[in-house]
Protein backbone atom coordinates (compact mmCIF):
# COMPACT_ATOMS: atom_id res chain seq x y z
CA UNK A 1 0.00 0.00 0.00
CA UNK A 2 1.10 3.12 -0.91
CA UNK A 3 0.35 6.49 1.20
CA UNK A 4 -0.24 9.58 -0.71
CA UNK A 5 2.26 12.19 -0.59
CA UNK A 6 2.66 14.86 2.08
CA UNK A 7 4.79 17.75 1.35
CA UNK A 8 3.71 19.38 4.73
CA UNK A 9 6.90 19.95 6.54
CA UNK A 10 6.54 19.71 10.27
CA UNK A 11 8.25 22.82 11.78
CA UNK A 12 10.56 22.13 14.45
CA UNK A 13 12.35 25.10 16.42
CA UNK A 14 16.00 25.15 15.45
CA UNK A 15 16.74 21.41 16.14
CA UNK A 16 17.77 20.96 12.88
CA UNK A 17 18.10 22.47 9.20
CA UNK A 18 15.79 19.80 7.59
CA UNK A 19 12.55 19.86 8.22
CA UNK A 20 10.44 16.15 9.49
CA UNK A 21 7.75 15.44 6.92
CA UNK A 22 4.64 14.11 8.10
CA UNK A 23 4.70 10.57 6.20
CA UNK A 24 1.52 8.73 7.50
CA UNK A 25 -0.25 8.44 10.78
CA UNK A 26 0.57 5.88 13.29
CA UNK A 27 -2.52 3.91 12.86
CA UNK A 28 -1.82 3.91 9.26
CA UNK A 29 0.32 0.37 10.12
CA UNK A 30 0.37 -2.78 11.82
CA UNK A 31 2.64 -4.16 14.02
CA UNK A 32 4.82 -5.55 11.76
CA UNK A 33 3.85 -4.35 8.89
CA UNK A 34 5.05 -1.78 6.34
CA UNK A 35 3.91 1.05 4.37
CA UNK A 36 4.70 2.68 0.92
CA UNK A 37 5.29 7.03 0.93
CA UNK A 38 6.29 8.36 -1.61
CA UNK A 39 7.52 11.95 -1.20
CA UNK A 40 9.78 14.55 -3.29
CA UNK A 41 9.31 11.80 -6.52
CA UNK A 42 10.97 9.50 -4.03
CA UNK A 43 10.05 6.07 -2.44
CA UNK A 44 10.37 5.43 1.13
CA UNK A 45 9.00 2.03 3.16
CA UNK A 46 7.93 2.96 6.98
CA UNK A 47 7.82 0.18 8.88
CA UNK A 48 6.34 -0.99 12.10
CA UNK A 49 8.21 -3.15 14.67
CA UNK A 50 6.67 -6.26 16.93
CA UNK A 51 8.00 -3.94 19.85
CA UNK A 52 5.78 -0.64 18.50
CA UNK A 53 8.99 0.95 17.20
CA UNK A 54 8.92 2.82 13.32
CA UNK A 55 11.48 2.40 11.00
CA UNK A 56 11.96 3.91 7.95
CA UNK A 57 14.25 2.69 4.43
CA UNK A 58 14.32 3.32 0.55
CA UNK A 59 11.18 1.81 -0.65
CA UNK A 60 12.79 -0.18 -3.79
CA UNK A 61 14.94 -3.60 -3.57
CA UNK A 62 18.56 -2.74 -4.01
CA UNK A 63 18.47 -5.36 -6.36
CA UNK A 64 16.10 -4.99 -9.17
CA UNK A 65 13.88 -1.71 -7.65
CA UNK A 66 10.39 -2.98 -6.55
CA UNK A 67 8.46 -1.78 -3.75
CA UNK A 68 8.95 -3.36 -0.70
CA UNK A 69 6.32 -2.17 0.22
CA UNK A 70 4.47 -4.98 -1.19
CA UNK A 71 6.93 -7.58 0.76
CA UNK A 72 6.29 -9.74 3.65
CA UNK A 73 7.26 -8.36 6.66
CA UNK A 74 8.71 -10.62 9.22
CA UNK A 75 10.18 -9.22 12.81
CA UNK A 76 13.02 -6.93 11.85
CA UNK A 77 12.99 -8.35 8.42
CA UNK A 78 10.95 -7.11 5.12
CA UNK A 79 11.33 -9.72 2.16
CA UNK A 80 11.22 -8.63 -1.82
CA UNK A 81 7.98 -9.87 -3.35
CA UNK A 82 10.06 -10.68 -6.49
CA UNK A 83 12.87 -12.06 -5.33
CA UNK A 84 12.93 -12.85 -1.65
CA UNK A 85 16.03 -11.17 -0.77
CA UNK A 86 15.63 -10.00 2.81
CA UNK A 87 16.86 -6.77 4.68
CA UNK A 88 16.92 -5.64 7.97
CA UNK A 89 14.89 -3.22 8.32
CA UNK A 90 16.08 -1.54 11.70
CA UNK A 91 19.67 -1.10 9.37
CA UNK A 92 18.65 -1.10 5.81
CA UNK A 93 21.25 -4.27 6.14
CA UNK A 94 20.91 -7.04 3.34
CA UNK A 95 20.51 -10.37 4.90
CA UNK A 96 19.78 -12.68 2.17
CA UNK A 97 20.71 -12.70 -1.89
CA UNK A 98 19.99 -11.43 -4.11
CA UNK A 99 20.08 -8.70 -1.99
CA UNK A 100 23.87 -7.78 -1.85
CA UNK A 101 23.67 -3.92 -1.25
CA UNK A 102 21.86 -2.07 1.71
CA UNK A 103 19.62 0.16 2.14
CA UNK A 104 19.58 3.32 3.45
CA UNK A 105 18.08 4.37 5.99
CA UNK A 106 16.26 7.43 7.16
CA UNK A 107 15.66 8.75 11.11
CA UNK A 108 12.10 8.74 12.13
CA UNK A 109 10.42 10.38 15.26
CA UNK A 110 6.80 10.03 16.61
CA UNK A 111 4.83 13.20 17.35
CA UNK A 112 0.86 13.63 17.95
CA UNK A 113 -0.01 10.21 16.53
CA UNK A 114 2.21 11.08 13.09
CA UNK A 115 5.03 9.36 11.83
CA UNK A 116 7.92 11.97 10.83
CA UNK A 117 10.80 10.96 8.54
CA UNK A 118 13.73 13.39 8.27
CA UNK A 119 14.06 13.14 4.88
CA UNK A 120 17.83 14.61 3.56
């Protein structure tokens, strides 16, 4: 599932020089489940821990770009439909082939039941 874009930037005080974007609301995903944004003409996947915690990555497979979005999520680890190469989430880390390159990785906050991803 993909959320429609938000290109509402959250404003902060002076904590930092790049604004948190308001990608989805927290009820907007499971526990263990993950969530396609796409903001700036860019994909992002926001995921949902078994412990409550949001993570977000790139939202394409290093390997061939699809969404990952439309992966199984399993604990810490979302799966390529296509492929089945596995990353961890929590590090963007690739934990199974063909996966071979990571992802990146993007710091995310929680503030008045949104999600905000610092997006650089």
């Amino acid at each position: 599932m993909i959320a429609p874009p938000s290109e509402i930037p959250i404003e902060h005080g002076n904590e930092d020089r790049m604004p948190w974007i308001a990608a989805c609301a927290e009820d907007d995903i499971e526990k263990e489940d993950v969530l396609g944004w796409i903001h700036g003409g860019r994909s992002f996947a926001i995921f949902r821990s078994p412990n409550d915690e949001f993570f977000c990555t790139d939202g394409l497979c290093t390997h061939e770009q699809v969404e990952l979005s439309d992966g199984l999520v399993l604990d810490y680890v979302i799966e390529c439909p296509r492929h089945n190469g596995q990353f961890d989430y929590r590090t963007g880390e690739a934990k199974r082939s063909p996966a071979c390159e990571n992802l990146r990785t993007y710091s995310v906050r929680r503030e008045g039941g949104q999600v905000l991803v610092l997006v650089e």
